[in-house]
N, C-alpha and C. Protein backbone atom coordinates (compact mmCIF):
# COMPACT_ATOMS: atom_id res chain seq x y z
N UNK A 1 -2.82 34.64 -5.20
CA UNK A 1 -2.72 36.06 -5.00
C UNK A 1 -2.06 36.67 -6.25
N UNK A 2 -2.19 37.95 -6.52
CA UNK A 2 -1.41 38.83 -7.92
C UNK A 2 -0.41 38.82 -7.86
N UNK A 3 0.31 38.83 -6.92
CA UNK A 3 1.88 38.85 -6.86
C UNK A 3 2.64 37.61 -6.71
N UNK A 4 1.76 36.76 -7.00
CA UNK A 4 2.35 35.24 -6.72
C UNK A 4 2.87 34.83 -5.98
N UNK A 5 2.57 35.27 -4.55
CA UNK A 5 2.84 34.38 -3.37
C UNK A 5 1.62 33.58 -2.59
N UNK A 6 1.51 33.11 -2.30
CA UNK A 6 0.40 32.28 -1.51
C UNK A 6 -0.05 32.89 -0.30
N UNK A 7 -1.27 32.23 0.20
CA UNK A 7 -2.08 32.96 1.14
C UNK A 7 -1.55 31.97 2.41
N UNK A 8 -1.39 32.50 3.52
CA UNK A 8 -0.99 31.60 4.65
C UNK A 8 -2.39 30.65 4.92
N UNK A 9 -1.45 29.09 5.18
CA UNK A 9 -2.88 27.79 5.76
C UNK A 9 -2.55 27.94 7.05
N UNK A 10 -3.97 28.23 7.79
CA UNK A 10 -4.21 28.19 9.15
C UNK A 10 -4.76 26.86 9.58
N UNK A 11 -3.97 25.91 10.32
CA UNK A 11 -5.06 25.04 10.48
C UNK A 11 -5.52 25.10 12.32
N UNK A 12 -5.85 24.00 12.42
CA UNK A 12 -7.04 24.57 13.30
C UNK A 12 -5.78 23.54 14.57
N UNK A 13 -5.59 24.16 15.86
CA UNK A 13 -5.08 23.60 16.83
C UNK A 13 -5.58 22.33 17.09
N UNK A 14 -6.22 22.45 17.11
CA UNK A 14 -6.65 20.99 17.30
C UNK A 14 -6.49 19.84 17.07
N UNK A 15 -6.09 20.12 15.54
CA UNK A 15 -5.64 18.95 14.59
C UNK A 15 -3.99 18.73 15.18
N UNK A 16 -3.05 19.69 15.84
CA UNK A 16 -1.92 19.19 15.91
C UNK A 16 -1.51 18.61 17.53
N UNK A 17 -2.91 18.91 17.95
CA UNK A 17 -3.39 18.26 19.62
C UNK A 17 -3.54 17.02 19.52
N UNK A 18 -4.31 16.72 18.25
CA UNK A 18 -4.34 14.97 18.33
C UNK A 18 -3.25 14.02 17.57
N UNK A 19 -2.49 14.97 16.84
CA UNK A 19 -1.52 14.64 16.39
C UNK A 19 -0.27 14.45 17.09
N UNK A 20 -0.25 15.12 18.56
CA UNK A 20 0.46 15.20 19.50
C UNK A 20 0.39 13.89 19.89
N UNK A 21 -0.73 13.44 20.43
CA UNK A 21 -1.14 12.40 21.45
C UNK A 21 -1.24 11.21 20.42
N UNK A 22 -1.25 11.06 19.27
CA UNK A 22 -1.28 10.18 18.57
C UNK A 22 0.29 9.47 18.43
N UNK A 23 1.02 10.42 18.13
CA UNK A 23 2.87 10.40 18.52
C UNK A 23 3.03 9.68 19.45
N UNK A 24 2.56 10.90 20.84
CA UNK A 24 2.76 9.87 22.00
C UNK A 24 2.61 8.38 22.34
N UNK A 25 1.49 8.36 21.58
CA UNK A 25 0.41 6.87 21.93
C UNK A 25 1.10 5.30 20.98
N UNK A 26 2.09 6.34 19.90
CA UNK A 26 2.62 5.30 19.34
C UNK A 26 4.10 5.09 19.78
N UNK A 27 4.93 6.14 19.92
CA UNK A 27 6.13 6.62 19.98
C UNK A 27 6.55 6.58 21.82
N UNK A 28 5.65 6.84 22.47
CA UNK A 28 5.99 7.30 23.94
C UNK A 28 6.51 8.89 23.98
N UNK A 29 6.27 9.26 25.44
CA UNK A 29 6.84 10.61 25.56
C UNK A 29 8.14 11.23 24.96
N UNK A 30 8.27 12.03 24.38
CA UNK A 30 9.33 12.50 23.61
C UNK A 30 10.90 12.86 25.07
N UNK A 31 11.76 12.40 24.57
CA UNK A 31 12.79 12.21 25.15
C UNK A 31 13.62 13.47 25.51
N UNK A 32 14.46 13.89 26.11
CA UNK A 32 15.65 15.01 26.26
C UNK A 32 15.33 15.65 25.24
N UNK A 33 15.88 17.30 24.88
CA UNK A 33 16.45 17.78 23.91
C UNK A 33 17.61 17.21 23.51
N UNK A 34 17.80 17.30 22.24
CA UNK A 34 19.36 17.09 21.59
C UNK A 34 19.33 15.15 21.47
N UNK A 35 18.25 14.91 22.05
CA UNK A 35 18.23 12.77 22.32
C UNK A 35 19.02 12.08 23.14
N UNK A 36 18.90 11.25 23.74
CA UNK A 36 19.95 10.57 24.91
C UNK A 36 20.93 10.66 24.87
N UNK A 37 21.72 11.06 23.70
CA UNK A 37 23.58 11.22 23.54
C UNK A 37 23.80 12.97 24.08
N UNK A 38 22.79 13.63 23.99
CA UNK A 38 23.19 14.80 24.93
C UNK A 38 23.99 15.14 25.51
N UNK A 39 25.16 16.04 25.49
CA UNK A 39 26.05 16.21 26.74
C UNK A 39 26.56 15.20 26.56
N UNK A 40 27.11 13.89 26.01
CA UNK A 40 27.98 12.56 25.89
C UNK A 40 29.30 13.66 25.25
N UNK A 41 30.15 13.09 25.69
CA UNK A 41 31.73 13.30 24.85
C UNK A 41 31.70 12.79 23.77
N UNK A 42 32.13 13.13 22.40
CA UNK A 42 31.98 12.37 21.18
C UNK A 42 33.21 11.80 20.87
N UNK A 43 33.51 10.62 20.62
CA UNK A 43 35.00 10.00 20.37
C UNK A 43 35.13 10.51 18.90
N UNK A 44 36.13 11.51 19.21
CA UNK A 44 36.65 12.30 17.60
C UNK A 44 36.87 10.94 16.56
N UNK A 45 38.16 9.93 17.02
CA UNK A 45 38.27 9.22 15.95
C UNK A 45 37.09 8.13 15.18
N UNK A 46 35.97 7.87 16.04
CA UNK A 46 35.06 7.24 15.78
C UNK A 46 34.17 8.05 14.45
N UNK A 47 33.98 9.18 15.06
CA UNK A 47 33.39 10.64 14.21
C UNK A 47 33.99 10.79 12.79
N UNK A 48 35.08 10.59 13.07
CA UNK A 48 35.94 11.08 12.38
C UNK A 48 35.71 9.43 10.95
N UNK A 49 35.69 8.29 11.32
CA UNK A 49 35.69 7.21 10.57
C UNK A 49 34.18 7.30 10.30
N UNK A 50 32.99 7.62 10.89
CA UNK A 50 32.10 7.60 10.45
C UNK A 50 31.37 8.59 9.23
N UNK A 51 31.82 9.77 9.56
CA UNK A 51 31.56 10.78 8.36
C UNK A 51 32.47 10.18 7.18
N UNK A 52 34.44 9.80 7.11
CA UNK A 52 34.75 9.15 5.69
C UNK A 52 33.78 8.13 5.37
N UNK A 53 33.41 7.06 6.06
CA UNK A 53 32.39 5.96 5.35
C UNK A 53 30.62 6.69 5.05
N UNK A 54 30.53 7.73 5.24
CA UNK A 54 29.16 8.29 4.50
C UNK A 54 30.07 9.00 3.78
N UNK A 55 30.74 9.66 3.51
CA UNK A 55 31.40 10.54 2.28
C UNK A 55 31.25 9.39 0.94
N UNK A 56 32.50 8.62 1.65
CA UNK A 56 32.57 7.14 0.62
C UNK A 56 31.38 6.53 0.02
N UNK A 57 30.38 6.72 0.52
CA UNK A 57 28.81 5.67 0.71
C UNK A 57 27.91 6.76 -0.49
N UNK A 58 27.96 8.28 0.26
CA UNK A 58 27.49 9.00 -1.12
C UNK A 58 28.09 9.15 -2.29
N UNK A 59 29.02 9.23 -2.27
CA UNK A 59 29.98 8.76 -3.69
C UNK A 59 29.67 7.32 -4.47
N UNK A 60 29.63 6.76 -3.84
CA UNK A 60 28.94 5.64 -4.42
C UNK A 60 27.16 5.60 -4.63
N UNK A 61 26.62 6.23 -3.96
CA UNK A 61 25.23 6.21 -4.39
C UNK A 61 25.10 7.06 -5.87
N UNK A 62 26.03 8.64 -5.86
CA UNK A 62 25.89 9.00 -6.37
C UNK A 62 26.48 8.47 -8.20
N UNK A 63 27.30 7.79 -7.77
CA UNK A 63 27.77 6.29 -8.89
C UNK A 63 26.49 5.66 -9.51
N UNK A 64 25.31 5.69 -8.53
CA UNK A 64 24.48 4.60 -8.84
C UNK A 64 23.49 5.47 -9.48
N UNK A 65 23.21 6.65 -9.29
CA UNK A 65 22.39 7.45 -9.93
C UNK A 65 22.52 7.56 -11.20
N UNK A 66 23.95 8.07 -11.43
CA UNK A 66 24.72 8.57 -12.91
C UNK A 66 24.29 7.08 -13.73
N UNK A 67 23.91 6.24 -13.20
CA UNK A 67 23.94 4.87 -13.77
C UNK A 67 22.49 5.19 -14.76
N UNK A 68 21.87 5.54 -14.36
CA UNK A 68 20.06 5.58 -14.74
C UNK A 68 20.55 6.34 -16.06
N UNK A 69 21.67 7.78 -16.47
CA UNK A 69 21.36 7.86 -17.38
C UNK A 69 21.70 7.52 -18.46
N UNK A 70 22.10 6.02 -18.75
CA UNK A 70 22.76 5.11 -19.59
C UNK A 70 21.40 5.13 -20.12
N UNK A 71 21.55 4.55 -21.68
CA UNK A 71 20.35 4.15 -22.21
C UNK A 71 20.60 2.73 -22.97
N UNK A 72 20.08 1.33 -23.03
CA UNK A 72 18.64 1.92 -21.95
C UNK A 72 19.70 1.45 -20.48
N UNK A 73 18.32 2.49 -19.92
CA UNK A 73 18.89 2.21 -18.08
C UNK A 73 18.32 1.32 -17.20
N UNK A 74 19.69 1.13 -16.73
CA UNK A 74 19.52 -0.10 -15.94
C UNK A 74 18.84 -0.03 -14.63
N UNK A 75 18.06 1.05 -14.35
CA UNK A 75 17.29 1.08 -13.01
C UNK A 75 15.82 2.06 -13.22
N UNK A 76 14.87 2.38 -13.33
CA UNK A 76 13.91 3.27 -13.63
C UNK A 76 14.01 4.62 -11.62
N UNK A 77 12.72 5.27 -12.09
CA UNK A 77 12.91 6.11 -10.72
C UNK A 77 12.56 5.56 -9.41
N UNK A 78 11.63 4.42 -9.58
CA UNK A 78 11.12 3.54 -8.85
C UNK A 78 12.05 2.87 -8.20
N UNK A 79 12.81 2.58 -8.84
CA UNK A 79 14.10 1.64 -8.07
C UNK A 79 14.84 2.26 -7.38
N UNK A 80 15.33 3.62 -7.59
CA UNK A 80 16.41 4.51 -7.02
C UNK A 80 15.51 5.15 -5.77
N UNK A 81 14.45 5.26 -5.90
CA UNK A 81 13.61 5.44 -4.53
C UNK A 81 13.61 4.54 -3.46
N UNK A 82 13.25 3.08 -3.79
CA UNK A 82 13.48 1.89 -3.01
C UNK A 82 14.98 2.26 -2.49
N UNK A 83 15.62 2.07 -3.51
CA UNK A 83 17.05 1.47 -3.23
C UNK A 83 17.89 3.21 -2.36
N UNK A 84 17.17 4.43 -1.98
CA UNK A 84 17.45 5.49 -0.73
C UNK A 84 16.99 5.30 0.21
N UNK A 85 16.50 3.59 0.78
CA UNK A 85 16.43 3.53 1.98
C UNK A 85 17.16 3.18 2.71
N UNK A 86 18.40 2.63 2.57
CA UNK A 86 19.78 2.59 3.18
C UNK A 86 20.45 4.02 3.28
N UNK A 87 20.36 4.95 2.72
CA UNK A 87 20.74 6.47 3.23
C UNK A 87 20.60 6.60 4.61
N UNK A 88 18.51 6.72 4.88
CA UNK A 88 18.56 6.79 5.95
C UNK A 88 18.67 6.26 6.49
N UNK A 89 18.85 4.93 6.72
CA UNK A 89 18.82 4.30 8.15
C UNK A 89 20.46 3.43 8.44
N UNK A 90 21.10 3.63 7.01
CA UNK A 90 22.60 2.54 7.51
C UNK A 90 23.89 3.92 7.26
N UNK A 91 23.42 4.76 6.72
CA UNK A 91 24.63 5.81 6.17
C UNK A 91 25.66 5.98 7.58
N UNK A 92 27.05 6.08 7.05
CA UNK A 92 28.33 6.05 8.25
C UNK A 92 28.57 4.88 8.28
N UNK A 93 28.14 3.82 7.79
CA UNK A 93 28.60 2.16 7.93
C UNK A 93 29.13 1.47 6.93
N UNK A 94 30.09 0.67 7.66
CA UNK A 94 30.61 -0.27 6.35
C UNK A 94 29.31 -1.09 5.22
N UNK A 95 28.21 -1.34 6.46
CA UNK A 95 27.02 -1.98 5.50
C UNK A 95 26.69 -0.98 4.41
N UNK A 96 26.89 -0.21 4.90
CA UNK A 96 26.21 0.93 3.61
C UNK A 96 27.05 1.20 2.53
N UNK A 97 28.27 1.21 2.66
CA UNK A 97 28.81 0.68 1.95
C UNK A 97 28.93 -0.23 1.07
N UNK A 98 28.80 -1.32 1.42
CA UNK A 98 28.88 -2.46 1.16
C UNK A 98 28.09 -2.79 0.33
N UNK A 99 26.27 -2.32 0.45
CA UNK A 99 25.16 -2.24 -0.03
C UNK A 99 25.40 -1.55 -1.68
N UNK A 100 25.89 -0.30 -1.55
CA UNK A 100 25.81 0.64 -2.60
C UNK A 100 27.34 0.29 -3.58
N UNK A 101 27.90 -0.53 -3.07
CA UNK A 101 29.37 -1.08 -3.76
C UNK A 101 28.65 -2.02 -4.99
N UNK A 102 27.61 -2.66 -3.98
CA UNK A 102 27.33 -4.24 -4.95
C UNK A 102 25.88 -3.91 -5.88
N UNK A 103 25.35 -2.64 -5.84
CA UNK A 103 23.74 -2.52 -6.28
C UNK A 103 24.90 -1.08 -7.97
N UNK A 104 25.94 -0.44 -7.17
CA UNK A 104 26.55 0.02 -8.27
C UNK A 104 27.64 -1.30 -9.32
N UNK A 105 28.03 -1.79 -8.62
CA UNK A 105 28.39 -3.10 -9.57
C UNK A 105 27.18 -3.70 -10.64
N UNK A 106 26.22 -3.88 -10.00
CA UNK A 106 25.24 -4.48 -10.51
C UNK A 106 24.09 -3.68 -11.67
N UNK A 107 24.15 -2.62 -11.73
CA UNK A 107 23.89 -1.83 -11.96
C UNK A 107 25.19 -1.71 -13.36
N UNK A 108 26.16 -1.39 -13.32
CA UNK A 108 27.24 -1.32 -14.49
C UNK A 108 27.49 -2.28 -15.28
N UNK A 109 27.16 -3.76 -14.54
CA UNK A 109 27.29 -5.18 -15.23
C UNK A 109 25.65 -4.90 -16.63
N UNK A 110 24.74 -4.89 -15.81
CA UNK A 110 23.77 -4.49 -17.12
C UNK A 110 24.01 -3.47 -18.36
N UNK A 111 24.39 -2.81 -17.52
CA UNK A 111 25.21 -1.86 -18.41
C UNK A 111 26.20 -1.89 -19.89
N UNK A 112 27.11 -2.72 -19.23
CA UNK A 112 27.80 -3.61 -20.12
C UNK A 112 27.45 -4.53 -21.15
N UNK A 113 26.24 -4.96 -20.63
CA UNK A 113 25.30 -6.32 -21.25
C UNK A 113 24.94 -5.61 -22.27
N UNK A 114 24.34 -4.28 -22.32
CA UNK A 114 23.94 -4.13 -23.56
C UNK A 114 24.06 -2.94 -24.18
N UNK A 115 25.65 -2.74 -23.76
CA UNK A 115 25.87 -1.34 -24.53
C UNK A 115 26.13 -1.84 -25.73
């Protein structure tokens, strides 16, 4: 368009009808709002230890990033893609931690090798 915004994509209902049942067919019926912890009481101090160990965990990923722009670098973009799949699925855990402690170690040891 002249004003440089885009034209709205209509797609066709249909397509998000079978996309529905395709969910279903893999996933099962979609659960509660909010997901089974709904309405649960949240144990503050648990909460409370789980957000410091993802604080801690992105601090360290973000350790591992700053790493790439060493030259030469010790990880390409390929690797730092692989290596954000512990974000989603371990972040709040000591593993995740643990993970991003030893891949940023490892990561600085090359580093060293050939500065």
């Amino acid at each position: 368009m002249p004003d440089g915004t885009h034209a709205p994509i209509h797609y066709p209902r249909e397509l998000f009808t079978a996309m529905d049942a395709h969910t279903v067919e893999l996933w099962g019926p979609p659960g509660p709002p909010g997901g089974p912890d709904a309405g649960r009481n949240v144990d503050r101090a648990a909460l409370v230890e789980t957000m410091r160990l993802a604080r801690a965990g992105t601090h360290l990923w973000d350790e591992c990033l700053r790493a790439g722009c060493a030259r030469p670098s010790p990880w390409t973009g390929f690797d730092s893609f692989f290596h954000r799949a512990p974000i989603v699925a371990m972040r709040g855990t000591r593993e995740y931690n643990a993970y991003y402690r030893m891949l940023r170690d490892e990561l600085h040891a090359f580093m060293e090798l050939f500065a």
